[in-house]
Protein backbone atom coordinates (compact mmCIF):
# COMPACT_ATOMS: atom_id res chain seq x y z
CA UNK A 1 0.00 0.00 0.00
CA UNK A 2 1.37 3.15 -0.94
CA UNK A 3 1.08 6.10 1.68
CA UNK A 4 0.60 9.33 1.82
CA UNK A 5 4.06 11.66 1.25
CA UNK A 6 3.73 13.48 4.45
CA UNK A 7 3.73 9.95 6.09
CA UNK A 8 6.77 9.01 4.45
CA UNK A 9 8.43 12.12 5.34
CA UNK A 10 7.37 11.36 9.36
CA UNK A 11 8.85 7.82 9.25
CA UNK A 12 11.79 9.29 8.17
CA UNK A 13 12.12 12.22 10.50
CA UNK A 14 11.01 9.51 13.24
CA UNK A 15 13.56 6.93 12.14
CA UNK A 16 16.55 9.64 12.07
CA UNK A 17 15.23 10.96 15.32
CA UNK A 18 15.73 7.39 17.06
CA UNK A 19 19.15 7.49 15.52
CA UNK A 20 20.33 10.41 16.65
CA UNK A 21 18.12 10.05 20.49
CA UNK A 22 20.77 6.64 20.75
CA UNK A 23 23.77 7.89 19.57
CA UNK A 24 24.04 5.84 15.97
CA UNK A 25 27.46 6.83 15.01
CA UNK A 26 27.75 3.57 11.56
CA UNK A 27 26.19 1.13 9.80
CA UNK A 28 25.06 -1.56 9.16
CA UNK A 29 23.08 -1.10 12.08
CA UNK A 30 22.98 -3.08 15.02
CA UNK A 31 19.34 -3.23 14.94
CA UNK A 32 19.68 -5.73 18.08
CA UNK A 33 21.81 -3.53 20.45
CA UNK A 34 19.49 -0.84 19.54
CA UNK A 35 16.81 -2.26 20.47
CA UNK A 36 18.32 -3.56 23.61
CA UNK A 37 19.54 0.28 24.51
CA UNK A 38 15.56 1.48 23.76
CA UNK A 39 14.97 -0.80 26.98
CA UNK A 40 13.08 -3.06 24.98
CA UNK A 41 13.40 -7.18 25.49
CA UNK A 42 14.30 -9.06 22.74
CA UNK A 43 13.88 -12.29 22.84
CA UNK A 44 15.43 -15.50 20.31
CA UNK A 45 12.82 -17.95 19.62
CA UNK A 46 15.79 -20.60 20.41
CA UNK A 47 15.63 -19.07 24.51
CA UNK A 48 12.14 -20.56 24.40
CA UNK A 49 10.77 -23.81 25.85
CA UNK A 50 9.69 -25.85 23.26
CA UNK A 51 6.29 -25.51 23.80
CA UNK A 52 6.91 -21.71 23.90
CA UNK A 53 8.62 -22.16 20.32
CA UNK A 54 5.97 -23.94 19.08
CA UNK A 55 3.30 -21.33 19.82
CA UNK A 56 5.44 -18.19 18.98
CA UNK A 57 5.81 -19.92 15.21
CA UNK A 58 2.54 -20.52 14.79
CA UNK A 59 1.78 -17.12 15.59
CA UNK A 60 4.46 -15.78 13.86
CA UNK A 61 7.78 -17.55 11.35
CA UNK A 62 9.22 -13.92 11.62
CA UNK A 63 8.87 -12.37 14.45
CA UNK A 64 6.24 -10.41 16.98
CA UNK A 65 5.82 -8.02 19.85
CA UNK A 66 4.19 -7.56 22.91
CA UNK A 67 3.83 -4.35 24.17
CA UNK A 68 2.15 -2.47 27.74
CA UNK A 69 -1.25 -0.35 27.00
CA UNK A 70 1.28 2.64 27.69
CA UNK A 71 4.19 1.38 25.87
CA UNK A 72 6.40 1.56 28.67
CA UNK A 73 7.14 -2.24 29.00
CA UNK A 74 7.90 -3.49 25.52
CA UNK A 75 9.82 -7.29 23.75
CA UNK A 76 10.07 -8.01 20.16
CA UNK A 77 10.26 -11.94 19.84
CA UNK A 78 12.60 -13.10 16.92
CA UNK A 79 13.36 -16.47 14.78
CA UNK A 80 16.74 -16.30 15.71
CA UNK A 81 17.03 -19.57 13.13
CA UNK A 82 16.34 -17.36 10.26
CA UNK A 83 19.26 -16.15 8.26
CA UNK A 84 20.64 -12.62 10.04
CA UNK A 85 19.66 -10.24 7.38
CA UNK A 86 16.03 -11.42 7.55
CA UNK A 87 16.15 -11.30 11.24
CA UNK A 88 17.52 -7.30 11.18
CA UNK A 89 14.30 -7.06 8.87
CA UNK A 90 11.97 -8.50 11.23
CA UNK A 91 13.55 -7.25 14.44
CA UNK A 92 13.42 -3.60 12.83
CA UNK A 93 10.25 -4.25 11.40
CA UNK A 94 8.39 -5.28 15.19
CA UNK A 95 10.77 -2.15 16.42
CA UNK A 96 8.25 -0.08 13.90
CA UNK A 97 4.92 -1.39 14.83
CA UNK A 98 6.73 0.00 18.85
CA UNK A 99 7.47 3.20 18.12
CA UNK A 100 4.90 4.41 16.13
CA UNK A 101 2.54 2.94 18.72
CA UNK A 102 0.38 0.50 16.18
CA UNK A 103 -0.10 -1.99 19.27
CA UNK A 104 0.39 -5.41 19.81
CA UNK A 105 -1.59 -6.78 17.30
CA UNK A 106 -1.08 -6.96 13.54
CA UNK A 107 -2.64 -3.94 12.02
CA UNK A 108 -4.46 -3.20 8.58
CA UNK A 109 -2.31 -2.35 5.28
CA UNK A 110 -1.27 0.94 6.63
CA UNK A 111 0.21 0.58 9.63
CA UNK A 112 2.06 -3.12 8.14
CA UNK A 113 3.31 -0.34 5.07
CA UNK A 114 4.16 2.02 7.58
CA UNK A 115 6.33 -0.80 9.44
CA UNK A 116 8.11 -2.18 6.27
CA UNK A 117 9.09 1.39 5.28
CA UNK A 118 10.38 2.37 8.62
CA UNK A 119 12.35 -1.09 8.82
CA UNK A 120 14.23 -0.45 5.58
CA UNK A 121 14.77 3.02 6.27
CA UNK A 122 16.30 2.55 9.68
CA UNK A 123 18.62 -0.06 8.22
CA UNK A 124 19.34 1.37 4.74
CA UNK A 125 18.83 5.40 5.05
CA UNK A 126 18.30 6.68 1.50
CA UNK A 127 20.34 9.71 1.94
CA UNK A 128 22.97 7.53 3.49
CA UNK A 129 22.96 5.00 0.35
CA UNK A 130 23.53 7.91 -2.17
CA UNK A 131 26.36 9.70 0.00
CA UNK A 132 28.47 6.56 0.66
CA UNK A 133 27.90 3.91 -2.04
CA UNK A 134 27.01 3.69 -5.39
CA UNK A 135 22.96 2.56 -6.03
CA UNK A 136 23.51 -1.15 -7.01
CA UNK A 137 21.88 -3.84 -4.86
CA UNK A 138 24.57 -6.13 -4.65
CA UNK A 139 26.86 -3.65 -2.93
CA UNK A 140 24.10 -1.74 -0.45
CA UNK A 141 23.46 -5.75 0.32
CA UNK A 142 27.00 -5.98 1.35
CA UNK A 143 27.41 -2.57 3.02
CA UNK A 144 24.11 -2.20 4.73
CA UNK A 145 24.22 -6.13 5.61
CA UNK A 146 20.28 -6.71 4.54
CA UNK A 147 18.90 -9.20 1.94
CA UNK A 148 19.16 -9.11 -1.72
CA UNK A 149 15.67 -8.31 -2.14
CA UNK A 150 15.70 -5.24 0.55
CA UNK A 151 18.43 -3.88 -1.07
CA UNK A 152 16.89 -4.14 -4.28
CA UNK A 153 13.81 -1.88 -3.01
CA UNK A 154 15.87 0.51 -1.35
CA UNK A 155 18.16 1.00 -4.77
CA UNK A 156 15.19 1.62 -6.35
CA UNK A 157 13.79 3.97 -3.76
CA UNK A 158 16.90 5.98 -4.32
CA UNK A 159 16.67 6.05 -7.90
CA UNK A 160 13.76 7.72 -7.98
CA UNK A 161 14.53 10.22 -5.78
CA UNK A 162 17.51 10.68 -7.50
CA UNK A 163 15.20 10.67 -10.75
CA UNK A 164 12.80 14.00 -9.00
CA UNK A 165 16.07 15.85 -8.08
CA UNK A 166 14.65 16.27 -4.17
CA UNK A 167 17.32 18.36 -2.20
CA UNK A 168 18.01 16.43 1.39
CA UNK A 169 15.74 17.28 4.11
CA UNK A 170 17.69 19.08 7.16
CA UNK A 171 16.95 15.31 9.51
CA UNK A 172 18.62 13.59 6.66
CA UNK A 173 21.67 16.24 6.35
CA UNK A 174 21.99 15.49 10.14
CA UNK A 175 22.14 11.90 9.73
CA UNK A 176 24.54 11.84 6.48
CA UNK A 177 26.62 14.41 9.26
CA UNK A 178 26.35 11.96 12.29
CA UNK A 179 27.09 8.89 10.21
């Protein structure tokens, strides 16, 4: 689902916000130790019983997160077993639904949209992929340690802001600065 621009332009502000609120100095992020620094639990499927296992993969293959009604208590549940890029996805992706306050629950197209664009910006910053590498998907894979396939979106999300000529944003001169 495609979202509105101003939306876009909040996730990003959001995303370089968090960065900058925890001190992210490189990349590829450590999507785990931020998490952990955020004060939220993060949990491996493989630290669970088995019967605990069992349940969290039928709910979820990925990954999932319980939060409090206030959001002050908060743990992102993982498939540790999964390969490490998809697990950065999944971890940053349950880290989304958390800060933008969609719940505990899985939500409708937007907020799931909202989720998957956070997760790839936080781990492969658009302004960061046209300052310090060239747009091809095989070396943003490499650099920003994500999947094939992410990379491959974010490339393209580049190109086309590349394509409209859009200046940076001041958040995303701070975050080429900090990086």
């Amino acid at each position: 689902m495609r979202l509105k621009d101003s939306a876009y332009e909040a996730i990003k502000e959001r995303v370089v916000d968090l960065l900058d609120n925890y001190g992210v100095t490189r990349y590829p992020l450590d999507v785990f130790a931020l998490v952990r620094r955020m004060g939220i639990r993060l949990v491996p499927y493989s630290q669970l019983d088995e019967r605990a296992r069992t349940g969290a993969l039928e709910y979820s293959n990925d990954a999932f997160r319980i939060v409090s009604h206030d959001y002050s208590e908060a743990a992102i549940f993982y498939n540790d077993a999964m390969p490490l890029e998809s697990a950065r996805y999944s971890v940053a992706h349950e880290l989304a639904h958390i800060v933008l306050e969609h719940g505990s629950r899985d939500g409708d197209d937007q907020t799931e949209s909202e989720a998957d664009f956070f997760a790839a910006y936080i781990l492969m910053p658009v302004p960061l992929m046209h300052a310090l590498c060239s747009p091809d998907s095989e070396e943003v894979s490499v650099f920003f340690g994500t999947s094939h396939q992410c990379a491959a979106f974010a490339v393209e999300r580049t190109k086309a802001r590349l394509r409209c000529g859009v200046p940076p944003k001041e958040y995303e001169l701070r975050l080429i600065n900090n990086i």
